[in-house]
Protein backbone atom coordinates (compact mmCIF):
# COMPACT_ATOMS: atom_id res chain seq x y z
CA UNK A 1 13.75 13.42 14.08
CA UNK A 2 11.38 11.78 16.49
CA UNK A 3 10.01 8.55 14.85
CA UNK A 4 7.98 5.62 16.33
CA UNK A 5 6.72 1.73 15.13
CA UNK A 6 3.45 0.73 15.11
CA UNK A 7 2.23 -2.30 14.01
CA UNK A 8 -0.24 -2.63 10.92
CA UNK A 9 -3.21 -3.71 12.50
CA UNK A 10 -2.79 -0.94 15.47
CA UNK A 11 -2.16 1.43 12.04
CA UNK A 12 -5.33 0.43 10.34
CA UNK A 13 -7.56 -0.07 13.52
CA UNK A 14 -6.46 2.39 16.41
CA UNK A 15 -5.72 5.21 14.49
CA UNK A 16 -6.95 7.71 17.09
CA UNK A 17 -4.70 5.95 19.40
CA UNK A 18 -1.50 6.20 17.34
CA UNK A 19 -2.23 9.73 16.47
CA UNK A 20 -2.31 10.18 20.35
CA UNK A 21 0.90 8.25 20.83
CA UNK A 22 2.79 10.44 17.83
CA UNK A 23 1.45 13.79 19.54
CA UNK A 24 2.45 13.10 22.74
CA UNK A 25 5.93 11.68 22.29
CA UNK A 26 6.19 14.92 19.41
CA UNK A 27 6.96 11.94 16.60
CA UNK A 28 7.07 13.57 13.18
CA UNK A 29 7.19 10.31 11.15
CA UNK A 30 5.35 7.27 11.79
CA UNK A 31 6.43 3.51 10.30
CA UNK A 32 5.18 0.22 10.31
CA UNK A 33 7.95 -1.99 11.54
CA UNK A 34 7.46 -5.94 10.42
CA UNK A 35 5.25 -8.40 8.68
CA UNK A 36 4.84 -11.93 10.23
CA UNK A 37 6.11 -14.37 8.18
CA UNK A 38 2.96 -15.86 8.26
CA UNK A 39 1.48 -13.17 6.79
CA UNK A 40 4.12 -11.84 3.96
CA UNK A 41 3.02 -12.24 0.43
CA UNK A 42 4.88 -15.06 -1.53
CA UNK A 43 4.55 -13.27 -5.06
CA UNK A 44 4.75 -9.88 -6.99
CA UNK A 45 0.81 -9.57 -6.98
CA UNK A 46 0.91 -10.15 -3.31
CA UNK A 47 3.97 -7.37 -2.39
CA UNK A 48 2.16 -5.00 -4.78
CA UNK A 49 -1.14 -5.34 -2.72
CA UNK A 50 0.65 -4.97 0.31
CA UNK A 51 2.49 -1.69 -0.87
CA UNK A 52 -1.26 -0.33 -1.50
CA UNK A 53 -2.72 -1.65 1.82
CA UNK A 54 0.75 0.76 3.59
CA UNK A 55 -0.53 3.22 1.74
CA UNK A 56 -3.88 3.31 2.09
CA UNK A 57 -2.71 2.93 5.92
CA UNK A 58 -0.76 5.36 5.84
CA UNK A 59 -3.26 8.42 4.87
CA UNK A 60 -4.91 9.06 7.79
CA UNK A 61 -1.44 9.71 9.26
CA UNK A 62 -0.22 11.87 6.22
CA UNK A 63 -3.59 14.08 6.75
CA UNK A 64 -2.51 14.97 9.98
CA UNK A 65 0.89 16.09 8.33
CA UNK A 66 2.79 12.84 9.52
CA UNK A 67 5.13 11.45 7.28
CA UNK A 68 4.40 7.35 6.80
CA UNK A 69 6.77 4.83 5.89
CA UNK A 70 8.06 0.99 6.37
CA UNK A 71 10.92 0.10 8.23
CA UNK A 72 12.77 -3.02 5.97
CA UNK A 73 13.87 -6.47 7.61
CA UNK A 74 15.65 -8.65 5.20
CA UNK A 75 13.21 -10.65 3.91
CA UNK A 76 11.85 -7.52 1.68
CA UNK A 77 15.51 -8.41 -0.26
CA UNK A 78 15.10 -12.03 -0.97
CA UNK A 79 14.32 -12.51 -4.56
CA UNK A 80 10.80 -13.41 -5.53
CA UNK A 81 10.51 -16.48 -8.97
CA UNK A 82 10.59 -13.63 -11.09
CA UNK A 83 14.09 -11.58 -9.73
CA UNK A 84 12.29 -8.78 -8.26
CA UNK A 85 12.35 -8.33 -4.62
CA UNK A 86 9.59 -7.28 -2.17
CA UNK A 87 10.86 -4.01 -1.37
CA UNK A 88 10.62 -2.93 -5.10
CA UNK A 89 7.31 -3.52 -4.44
CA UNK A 90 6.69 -1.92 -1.71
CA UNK A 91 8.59 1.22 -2.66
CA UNK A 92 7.00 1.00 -6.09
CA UNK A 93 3.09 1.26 -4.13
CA UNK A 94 3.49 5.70 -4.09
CA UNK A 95 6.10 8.49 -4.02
CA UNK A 96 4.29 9.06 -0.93
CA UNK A 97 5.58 6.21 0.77
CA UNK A 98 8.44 7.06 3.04
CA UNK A 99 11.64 4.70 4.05
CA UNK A 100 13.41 3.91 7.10
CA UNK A 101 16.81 2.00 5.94
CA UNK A 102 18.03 -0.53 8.27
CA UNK A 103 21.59 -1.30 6.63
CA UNK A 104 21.62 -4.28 8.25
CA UNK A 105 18.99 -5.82 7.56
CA UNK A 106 19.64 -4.66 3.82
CA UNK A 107 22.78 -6.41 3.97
CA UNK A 108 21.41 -9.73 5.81
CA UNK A 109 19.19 -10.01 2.90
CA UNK A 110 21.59 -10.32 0.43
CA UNK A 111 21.13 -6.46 -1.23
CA UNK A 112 23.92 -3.78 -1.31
CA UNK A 113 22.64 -0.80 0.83
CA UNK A 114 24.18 1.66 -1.91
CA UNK A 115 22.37 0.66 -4.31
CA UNK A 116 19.21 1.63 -2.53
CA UNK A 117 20.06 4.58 -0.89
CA UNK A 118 21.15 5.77 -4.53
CA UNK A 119 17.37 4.53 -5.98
CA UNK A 120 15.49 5.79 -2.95
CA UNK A 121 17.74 8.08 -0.96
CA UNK A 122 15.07 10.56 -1.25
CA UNK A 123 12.88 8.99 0.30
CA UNK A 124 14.53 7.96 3.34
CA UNK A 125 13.73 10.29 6.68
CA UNK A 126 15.65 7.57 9.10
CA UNK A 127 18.21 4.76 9.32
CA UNK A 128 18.97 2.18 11.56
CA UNK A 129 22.57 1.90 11.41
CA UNK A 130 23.71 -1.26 13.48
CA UNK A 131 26.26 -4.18 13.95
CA UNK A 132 25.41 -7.46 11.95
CA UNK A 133 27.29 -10.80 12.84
CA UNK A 134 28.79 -13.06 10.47
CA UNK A 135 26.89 -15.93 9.51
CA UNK A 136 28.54 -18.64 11.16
């Protein structure tokens, strides 16, 4: 399935131009890739807001019969102070919201990729299957 990245801002501000991108290159699903660090939330208030603002990003996408989803790094799988983990968060912000797995990165943040494939398996349309080095 044909899939492409597009950064948030280029999601919430060029829309017409992303739409153009998607037709063109026949893309049937459409994620946002990344979140500068200096820009990730550092609590559960501030993941939960950012699930909503994906979203609400998202719907112009999913009216054109898109599907619209995040692509994880690790950093969605390091624990915030309360135990919970961004990607809960994220995942947690609509049904609607679809999932591109990178193992990898699943693994590099410290999370067992079966476990979420079993919780959100349904909700996954790609994944990024890849090497990952050793720490060392």
């Amino acid at each position: 399935m044909p899939t492409g990245h597009f950064g948030l801002d280029m999601l919430e501000n060029e829309v017409s131009r992303v739409l153009e991108i998607a037709k063109v290159a026949d893309m049937k699903a459409i994620f946002c890739p990344y979140l500068d660090a200096d820009r990730r939330p550092d609590s559960v208030a501030g993941w939960q807001e950012f699930g909503k603002r994906l979203v609400a990003a998202g719907e112009p996408y999913r009216k054109e019969g898109y599907a619209f989803g995040w692509h994880n790094h690790d950093f969605e799988f390091r624990p915030l102070a309360d135990g919970s983990v961004p990607q809960e968060h994220i995942m947690n912000a609509s049904p609607d919201l679809a999932w591109e797995a990178d193992i990898a990165w699943i693994i590099k943040g410290g999370a067992d990729p079966l476990e979420w494939i079993e919780r959100y398996g349904d909700r996954i349309l790609a994944v990024h299957v890849k090497d990952i080095a050793v720490n060392g």
